[in-house]
C-alpha atoms as a PDB file:
ATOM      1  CA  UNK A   1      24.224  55.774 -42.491  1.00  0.00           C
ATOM      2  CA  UNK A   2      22.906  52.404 -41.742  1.00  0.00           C
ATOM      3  CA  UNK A   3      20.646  52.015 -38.419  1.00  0.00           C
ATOM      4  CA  UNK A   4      21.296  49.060 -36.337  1.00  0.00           C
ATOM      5  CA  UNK A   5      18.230  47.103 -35.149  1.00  0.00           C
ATOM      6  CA  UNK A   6      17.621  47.919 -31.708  1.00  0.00           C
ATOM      7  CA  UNK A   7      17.757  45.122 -29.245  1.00  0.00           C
ATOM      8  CA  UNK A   8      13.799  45.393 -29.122  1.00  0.00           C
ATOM      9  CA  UNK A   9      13.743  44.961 -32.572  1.00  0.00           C
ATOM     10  CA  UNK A  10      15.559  41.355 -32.399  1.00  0.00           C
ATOM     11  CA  UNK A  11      13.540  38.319 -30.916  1.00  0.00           C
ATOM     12  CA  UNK A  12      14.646  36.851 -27.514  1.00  0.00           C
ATOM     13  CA  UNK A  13      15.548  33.315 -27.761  1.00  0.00           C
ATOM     14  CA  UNK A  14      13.244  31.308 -26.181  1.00  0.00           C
ATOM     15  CA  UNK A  15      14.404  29.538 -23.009  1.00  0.00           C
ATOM     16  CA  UNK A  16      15.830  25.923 -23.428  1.00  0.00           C
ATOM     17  CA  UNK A  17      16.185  23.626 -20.631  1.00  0.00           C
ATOM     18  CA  UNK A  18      19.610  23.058 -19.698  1.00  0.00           C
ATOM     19  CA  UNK A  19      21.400  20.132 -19.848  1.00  0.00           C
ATOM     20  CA  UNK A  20      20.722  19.309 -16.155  1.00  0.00           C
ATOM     21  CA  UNK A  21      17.287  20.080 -16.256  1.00  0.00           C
ATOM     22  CA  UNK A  22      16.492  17.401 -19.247  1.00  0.00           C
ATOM     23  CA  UNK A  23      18.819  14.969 -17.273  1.00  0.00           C
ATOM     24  CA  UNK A  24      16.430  15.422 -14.021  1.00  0.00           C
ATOM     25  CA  UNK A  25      13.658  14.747 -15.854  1.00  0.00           C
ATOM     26  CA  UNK A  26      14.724  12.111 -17.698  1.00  0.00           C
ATOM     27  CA  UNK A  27      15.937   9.920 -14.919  1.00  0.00           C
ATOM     28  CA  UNK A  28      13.273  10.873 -12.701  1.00  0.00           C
ATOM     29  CA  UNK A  29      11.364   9.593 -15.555  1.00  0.00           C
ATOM     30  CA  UNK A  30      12.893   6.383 -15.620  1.00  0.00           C
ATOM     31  CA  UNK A  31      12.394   6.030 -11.754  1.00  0.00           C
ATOM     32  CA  UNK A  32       8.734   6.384 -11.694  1.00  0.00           C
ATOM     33  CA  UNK A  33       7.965   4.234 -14.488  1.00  0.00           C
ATOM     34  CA  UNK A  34      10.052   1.395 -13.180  1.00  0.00           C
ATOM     35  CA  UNK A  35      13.113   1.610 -15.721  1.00  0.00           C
ATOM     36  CA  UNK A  36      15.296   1.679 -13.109  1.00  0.00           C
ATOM     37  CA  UNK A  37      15.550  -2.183 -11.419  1.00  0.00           C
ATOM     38  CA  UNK A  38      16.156  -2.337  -7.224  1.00  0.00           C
ATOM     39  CA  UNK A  39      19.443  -3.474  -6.895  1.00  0.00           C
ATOM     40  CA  UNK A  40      20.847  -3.761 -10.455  1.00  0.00           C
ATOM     41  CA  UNK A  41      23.414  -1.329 -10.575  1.00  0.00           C
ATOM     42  CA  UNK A  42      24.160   1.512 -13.102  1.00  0.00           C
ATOM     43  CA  UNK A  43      27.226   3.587 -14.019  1.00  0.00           C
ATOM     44  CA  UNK A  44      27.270   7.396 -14.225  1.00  0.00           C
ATOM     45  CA  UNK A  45      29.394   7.043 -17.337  1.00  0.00           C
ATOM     46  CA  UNK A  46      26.558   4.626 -18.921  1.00  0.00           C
ATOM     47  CA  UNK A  47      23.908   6.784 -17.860  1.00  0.00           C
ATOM     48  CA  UNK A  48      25.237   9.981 -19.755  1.00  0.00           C
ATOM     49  CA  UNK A  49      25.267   8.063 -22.710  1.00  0.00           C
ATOM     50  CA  UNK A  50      22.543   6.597 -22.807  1.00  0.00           C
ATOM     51  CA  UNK A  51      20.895  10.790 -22.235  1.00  0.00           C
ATOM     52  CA  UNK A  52      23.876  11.670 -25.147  1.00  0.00           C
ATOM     53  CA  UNK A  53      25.398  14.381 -22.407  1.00  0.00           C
ATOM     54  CA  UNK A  54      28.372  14.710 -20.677  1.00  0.00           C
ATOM     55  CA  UNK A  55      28.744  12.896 -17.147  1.00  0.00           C
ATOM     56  CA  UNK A  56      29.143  16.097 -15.121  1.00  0.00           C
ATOM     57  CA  UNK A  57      24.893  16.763 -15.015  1.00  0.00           C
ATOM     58  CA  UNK A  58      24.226  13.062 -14.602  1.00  0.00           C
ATOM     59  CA  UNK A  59      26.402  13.114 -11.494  1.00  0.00           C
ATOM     60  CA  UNK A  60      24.829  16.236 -10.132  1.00  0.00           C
ATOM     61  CA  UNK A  61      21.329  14.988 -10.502  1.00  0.00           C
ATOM     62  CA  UNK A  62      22.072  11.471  -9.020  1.00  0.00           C
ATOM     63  CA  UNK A  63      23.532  12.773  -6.095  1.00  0.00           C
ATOM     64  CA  UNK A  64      20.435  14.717  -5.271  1.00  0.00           C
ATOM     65  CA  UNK A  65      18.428  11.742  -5.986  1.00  0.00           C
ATOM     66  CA  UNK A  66      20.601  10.448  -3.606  1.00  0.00           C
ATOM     67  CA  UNK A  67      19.893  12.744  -1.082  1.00  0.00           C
ATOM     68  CA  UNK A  68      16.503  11.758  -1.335  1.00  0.00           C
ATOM     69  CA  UNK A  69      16.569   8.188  -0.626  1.00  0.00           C
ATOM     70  CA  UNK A  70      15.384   7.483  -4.766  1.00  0.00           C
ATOM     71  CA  UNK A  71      18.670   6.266  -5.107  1.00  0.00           C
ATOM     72  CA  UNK A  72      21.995   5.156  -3.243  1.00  0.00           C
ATOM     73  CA  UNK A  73      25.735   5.733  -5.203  1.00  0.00           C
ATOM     74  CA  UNK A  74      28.097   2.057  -3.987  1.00  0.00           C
ATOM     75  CA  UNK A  75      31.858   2.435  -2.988  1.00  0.00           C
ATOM     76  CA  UNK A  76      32.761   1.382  -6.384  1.00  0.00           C
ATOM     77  CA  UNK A  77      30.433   4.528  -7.873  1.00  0.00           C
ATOM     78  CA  UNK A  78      27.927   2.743  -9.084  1.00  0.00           C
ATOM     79  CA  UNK A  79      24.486   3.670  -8.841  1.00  0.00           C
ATOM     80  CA  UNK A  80      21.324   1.971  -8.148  1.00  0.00           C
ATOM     81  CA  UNK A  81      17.468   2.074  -6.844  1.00  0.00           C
ATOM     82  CA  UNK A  82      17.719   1.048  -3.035  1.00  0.00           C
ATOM     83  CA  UNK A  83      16.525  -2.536  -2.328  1.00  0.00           C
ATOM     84  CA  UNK A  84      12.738  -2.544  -0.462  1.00  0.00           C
ATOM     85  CA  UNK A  85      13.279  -3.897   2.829  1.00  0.00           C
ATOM     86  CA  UNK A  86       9.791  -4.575   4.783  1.00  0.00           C
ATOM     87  CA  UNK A  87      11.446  -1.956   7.273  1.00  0.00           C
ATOM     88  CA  UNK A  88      11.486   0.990   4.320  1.00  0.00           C
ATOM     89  CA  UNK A  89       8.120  -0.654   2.506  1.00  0.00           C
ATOM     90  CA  UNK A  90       6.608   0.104   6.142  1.00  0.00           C
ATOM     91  CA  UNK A  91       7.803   3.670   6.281  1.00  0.00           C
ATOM     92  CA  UNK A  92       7.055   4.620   2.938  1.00  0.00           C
ATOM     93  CA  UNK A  93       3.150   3.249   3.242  1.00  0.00           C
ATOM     94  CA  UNK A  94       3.077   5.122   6.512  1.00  0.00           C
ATOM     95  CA  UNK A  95       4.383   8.644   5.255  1.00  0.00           C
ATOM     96  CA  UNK A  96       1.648   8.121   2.067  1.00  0.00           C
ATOM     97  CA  UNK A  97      -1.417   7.750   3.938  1.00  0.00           C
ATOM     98  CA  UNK A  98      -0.300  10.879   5.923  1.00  0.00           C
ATOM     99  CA  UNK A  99       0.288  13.146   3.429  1.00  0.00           C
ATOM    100  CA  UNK A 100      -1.747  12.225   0.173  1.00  0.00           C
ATOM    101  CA  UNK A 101      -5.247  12.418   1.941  1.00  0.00           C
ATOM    102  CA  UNK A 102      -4.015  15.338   3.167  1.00  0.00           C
ATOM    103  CA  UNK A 103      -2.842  17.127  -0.317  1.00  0.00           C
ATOM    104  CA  UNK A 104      -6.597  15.772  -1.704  1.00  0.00           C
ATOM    105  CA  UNK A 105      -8.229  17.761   1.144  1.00  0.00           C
ATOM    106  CA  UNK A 106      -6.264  20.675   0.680  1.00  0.00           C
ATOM    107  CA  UNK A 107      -7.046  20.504  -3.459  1.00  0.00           C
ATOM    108  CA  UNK A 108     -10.917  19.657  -3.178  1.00  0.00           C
ATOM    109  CA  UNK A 109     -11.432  23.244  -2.938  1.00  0.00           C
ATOM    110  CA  UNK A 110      -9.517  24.477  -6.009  1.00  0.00           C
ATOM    111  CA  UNK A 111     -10.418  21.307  -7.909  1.00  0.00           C
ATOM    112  CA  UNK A 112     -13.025  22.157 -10.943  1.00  0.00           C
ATOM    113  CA  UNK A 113     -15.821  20.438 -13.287  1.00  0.00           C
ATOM    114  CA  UNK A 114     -12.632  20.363 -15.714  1.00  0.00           C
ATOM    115  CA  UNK A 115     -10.154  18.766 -13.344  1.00  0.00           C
ATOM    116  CA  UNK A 116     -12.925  15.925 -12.859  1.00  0.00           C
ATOM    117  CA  UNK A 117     -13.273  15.305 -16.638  1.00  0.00           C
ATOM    118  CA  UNK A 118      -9.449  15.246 -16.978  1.00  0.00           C
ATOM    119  CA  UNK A 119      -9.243  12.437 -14.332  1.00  0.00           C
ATOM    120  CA  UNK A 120     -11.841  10.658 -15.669  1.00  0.00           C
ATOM    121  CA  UNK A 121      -9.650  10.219 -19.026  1.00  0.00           C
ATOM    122  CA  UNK A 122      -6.528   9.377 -17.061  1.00  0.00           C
ATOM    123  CA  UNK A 123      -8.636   6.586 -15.342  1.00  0.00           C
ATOM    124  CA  UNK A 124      -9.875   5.249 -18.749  1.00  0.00           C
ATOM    125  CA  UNK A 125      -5.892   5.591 -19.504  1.00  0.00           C
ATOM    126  CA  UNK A 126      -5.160   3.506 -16.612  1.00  0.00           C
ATOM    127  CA  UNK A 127      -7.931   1.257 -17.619  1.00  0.00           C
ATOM    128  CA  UNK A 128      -6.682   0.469 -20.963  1.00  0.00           C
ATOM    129  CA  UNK A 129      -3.448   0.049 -20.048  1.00  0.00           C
ATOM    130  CA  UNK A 130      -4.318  -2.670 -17.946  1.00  0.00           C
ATOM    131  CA  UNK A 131      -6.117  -4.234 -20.166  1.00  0.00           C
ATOM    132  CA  UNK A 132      -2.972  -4.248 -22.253  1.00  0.00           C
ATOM    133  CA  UNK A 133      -0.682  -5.789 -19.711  1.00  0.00           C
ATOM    134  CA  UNK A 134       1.609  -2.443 -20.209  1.00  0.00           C
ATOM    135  CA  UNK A 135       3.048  -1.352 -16.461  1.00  0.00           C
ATOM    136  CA  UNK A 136       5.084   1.103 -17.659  1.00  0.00           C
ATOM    137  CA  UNK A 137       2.542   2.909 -18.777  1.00  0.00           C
ATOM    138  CA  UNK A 138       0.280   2.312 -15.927  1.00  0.00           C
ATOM    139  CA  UNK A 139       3.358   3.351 -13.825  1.00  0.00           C
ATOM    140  CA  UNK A 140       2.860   6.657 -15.883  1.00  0.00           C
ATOM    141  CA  UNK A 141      -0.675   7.449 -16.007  1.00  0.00           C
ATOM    142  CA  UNK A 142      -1.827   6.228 -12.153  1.00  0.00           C
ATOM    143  CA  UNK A 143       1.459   9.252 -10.976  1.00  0.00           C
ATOM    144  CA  UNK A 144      -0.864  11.383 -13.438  1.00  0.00           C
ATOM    145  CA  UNK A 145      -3.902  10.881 -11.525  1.00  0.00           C
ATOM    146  CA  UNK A 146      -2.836  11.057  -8.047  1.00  0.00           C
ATOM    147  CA  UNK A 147      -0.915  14.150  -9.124  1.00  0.00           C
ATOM    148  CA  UNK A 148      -3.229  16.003 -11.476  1.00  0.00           C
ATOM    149  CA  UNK A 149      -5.166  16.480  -7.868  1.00  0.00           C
ATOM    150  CA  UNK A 150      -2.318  16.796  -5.446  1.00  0.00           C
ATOM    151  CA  UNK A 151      -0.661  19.668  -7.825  1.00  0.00           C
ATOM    152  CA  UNK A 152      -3.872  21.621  -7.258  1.00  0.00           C
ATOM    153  CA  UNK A 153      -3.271  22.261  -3.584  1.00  0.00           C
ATOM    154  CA  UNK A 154      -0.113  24.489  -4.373  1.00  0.00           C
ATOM    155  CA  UNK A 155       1.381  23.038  -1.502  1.00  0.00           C
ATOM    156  CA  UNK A 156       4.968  23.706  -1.649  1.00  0.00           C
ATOM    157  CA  UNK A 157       5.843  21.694   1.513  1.00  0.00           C
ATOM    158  CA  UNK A 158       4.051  18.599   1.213  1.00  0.00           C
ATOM    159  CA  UNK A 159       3.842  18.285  -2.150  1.00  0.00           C
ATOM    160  CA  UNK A 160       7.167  17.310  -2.706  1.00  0.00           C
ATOM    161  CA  UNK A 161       7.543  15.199   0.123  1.00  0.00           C
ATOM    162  CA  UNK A 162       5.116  13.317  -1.506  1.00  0.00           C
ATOM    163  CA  UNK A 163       6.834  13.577  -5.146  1.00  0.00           C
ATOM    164  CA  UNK A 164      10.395  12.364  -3.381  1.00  0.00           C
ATOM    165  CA  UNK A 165       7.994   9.009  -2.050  1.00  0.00           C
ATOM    166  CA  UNK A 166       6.953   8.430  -4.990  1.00  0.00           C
ATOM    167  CA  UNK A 167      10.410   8.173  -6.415  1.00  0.00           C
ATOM    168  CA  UNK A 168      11.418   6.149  -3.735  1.00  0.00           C
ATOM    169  CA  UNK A 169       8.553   2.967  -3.906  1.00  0.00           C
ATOM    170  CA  UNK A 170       7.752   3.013  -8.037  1.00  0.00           C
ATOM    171  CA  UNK A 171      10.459   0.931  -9.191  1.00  0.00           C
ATOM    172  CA  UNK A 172       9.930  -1.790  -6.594  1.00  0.00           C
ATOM    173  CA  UNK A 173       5.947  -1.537  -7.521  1.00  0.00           C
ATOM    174  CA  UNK A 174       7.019  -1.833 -11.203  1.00  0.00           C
ATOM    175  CA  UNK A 175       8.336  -5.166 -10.413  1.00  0.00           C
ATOM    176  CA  UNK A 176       5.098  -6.256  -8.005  1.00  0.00           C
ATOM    177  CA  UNK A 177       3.055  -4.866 -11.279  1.00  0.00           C
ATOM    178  CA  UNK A 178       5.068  -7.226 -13.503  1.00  0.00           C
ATOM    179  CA  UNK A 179       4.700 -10.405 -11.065  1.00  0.00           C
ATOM    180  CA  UNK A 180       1.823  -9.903 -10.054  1.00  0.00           C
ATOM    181  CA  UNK A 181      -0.473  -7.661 -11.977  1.00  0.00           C
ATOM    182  CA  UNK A 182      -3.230  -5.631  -9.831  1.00  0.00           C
ATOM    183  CA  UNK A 183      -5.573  -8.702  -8.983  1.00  0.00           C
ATOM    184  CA  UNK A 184      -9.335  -7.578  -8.898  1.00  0.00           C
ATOM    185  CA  UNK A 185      -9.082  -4.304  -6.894  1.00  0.00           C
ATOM    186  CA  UNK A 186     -12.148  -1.561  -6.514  1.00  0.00           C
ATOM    187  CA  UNK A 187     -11.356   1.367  -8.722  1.00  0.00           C
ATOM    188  CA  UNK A 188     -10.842   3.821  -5.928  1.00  0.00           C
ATOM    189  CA  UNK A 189      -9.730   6.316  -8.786  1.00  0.00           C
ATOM    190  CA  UNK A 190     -13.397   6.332  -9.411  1.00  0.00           C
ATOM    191  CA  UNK A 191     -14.613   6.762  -5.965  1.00  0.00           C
ATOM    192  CA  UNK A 192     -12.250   9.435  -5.851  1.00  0.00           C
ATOM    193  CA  UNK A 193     -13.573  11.549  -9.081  1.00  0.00           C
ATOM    194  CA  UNK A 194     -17.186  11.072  -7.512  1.00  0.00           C
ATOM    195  CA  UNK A 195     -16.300  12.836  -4.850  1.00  0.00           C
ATOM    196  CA  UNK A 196     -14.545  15.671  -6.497  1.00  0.00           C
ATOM    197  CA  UNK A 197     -17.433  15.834  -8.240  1.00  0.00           C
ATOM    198  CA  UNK A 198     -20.002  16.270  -4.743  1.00  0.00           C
ATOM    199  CA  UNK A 199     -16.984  18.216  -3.160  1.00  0.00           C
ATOM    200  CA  UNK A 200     -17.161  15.396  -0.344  1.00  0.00           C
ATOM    201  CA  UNK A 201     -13.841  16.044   1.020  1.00  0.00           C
ATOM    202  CA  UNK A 202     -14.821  12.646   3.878  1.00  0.00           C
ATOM    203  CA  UNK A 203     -14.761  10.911   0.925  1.00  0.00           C
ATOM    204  CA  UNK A 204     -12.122  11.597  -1.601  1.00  0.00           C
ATOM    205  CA  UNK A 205      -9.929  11.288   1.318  1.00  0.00           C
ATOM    206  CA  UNK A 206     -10.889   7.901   2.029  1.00  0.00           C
ATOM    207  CA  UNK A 207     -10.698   6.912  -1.714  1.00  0.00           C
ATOM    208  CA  UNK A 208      -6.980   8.270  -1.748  1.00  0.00           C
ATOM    209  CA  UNK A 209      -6.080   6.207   1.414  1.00  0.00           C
ATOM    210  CA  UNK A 210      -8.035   3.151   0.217  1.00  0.00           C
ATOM    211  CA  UNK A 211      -6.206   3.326  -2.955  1.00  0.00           C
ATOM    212  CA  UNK A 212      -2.732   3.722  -1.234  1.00  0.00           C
ATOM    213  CA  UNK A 213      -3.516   0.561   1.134  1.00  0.00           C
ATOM    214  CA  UNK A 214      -5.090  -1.526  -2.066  1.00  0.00           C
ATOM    215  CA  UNK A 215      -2.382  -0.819  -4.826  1.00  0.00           C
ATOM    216  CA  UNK A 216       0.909  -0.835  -2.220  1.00  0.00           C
ATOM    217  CA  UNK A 217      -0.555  -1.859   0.803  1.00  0.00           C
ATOM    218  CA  UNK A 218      -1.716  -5.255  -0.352  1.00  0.00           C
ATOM    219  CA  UNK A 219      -0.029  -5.862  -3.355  1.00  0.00           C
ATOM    220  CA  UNK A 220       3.188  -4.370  -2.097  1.00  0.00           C
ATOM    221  CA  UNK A 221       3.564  -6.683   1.260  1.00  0.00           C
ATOM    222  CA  UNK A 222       2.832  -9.375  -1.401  1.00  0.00           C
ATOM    223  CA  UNK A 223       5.408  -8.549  -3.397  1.00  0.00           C
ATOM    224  CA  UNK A 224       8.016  -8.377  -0.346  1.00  0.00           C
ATOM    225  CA  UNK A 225       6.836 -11.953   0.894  1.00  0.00           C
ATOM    226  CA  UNK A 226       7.990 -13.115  -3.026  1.00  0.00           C
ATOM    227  CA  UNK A 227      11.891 -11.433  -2.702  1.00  0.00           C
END
């Protein structure tokens, strides 16, 4: 008489993102590395197939988006990245330098030898990649930095506050980036490994708030006085 296998015998699949989840990472993608343009509208239906899925997830994850101020859905169901108004730009600068000097202090703690090394080769990332002229990738690898110490204070309040800013002010910095560049600003990303480094808490928090009011601060206003 033949045995069946016994379910422990048989390999569980491994776990596959579903179709939403790829879809909310995809288009948050986009958003933080300044795909998406402020104010040029997008369809749902053009969205799903551009992802090659079915509209159903797209509209699911743009109306959370939505709900979060990264994007706004029109009468006509079109969707697009909010335009920056100096009212919003204002808000958004404001809410940063409250909460990411805060998630640095909160990390320094948990923050190791290892994490410094790490954000020492995202810098020379960021470095290169401004050399290059390449935003997007800057886009990608300065969200790296900030967040490969903000993810370290396991906050699970403030942390994604300051995740849903950041989806909310990257695409309008993309286009600052692409007029304007980043001028001759002090590497506060380097200030800011230092003092991971001499667990100076005083002064990675002051790198993290000088960086916020150098990058968007300055070149932000800058790019509102240009619209």
């Amino acid at each position: 008489m033949a045995v069946s296998p016994s379910r422990l015998d048989t390999p569980e699949p491994k776990p596959r993102n579903t179709a939403r989840q790829q879809v909310d990472e995809a288009i948050r993608t986009a958003l933080l590395t300044g795909r998406f343009i402020p104010g040029k509208a997008v369809t749902l239906r053009g969205l799903a197939l551009e992802l090659g899925v079915s509209p159903m997830p797209v509209r699911e994850v743009i109306q959370r988006l939505a709900a979060e101020n990264a994007l706004e859905i029109r009468q006509n169901g079109r969707v697009q990245v909010p335009q920056m108004t100096p009212q919003r730009f204002d808000e958004i600068l404001k809410a940063r330098l409250l909460l990411e000097p805060e998630l640095a202090d909160m990390a320094l703690p948990l923050l190791t030898k290892a994490d410094a090394n790490a954000l020492e080769e995202i810098d020379s990332k960021i470095d290169a990649s401004l050399g290059t002229g390449d935003a997007e990738s800057y886009m990608r690898y300065n969200r790296d930095f900030h967040f490969r110490i903000y993810r370290s204070s396991r906050s699970e309040i403030l942390l994604p506050l300051a995740d849903s800013l950041w989806l909310q002010f990257a695409p309008y910095m993309r286009t600052v980036y692409g007029r304007v560049g980043t001028v001759n600003l002090v590497d506060q990303h380097k200030e800011a490994v230092r003092a991971i480094r001499n667990h100076d808490a005083t002064a990675l928090r002051l790198a993290i708030s000088k960086d916020i009011e150098d990058g968007m601060g300055i070149l932000g206003r800058a790019g509102l006085l240009d619209q």
